[in-house]
C-alpha atoms as a PDB file:
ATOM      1  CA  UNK A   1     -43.341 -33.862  14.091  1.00  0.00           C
ATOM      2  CA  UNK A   2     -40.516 -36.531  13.741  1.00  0.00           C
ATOM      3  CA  UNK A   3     -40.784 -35.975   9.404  1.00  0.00           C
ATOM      4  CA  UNK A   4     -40.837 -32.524  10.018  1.00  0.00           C
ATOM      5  CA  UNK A   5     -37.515 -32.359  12.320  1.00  0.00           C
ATOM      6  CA  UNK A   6     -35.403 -35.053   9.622  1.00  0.00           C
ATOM      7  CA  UNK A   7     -36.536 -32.843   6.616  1.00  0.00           C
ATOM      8  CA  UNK A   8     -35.208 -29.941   8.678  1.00  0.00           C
ATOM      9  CA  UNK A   9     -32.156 -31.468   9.996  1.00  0.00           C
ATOM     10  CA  UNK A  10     -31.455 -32.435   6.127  1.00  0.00           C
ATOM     11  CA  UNK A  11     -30.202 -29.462   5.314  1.00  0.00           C
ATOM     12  CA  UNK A  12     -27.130 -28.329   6.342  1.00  0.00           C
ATOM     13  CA  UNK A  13     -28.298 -24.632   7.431  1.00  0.00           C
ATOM     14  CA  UNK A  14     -30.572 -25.874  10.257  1.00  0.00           C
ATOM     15  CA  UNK A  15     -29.717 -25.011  13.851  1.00  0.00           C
ATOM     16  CA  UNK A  16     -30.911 -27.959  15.898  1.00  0.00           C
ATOM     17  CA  UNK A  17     -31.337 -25.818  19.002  1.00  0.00           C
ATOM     18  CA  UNK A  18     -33.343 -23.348  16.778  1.00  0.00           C
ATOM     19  CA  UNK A  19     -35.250 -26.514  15.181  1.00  0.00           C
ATOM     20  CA  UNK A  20     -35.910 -27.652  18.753  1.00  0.00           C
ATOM     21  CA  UNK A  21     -37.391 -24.465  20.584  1.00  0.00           C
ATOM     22  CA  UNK A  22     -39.914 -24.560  17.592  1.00  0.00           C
ATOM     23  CA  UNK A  23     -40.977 -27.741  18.097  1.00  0.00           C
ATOM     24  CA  UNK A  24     -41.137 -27.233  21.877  1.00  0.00           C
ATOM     25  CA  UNK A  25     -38.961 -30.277  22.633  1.00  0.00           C
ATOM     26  CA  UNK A  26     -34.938 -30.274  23.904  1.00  0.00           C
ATOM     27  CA  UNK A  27     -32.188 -30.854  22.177  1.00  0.00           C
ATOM     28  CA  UNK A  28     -31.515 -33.219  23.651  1.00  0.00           C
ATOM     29  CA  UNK A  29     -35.133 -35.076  22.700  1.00  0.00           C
ATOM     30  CA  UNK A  30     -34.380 -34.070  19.230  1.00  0.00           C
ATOM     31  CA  UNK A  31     -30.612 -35.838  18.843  1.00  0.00           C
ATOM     32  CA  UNK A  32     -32.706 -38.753  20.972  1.00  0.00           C
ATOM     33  CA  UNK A  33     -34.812 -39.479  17.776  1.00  0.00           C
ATOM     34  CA  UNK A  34     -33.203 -38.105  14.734  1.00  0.00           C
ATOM     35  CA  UNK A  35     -29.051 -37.812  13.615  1.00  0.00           C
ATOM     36  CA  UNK A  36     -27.692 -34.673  12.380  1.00  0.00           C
ATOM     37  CA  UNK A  37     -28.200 -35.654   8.489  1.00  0.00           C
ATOM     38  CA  UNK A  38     -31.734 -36.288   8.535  1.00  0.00           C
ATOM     39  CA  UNK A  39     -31.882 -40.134   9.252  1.00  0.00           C
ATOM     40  CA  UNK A  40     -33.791 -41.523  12.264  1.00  0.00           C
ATOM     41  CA  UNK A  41     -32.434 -43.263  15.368  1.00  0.00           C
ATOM     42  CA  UNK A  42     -33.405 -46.301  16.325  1.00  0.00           C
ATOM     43  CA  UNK A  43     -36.335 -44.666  18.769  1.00  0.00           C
ATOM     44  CA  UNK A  44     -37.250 -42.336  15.691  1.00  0.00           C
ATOM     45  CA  UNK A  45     -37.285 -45.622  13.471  1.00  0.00           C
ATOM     46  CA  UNK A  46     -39.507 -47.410  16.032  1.00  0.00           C
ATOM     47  CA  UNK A  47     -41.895 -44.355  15.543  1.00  0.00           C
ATOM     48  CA  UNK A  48     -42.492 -44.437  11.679  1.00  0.00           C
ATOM     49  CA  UNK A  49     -42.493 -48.034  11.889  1.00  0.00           C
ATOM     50  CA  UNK A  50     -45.421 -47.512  14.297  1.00  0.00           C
ATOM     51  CA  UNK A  51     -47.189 -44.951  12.217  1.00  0.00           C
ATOM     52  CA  UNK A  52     -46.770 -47.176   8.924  1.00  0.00           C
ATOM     53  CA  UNK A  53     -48.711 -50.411  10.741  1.00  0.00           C
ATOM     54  CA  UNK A  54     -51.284 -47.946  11.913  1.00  0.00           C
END
């Protein structure tokens, strides 16, 4: 889910509240884990670190 919402929030057409409702989370969750260019915040950069040792 956290790929899917930074390829999303790549692009500079996505609405993040839009984005959010379909992925059943806030947007607040969302701008928790990823930045409005894509790129992950430190939580959302714990995550795929956790995911790549796995």
């Amino acid at each position: 889910m956290l790929r899917m919402a930074m390829n999303a929030m790549a692009s500079r057409e996505t609405n993040a509240q839009d984005l959010a409702r379909r992925l059943g989370i806030t947007t607040t969750t969302l701008y928790m884990y990823v930045n409005g260019d894509g790129t992950p915040k430190a939580p959302g950069q714990k995550l795929l670190e956790r995911e790549a040792a796995e």
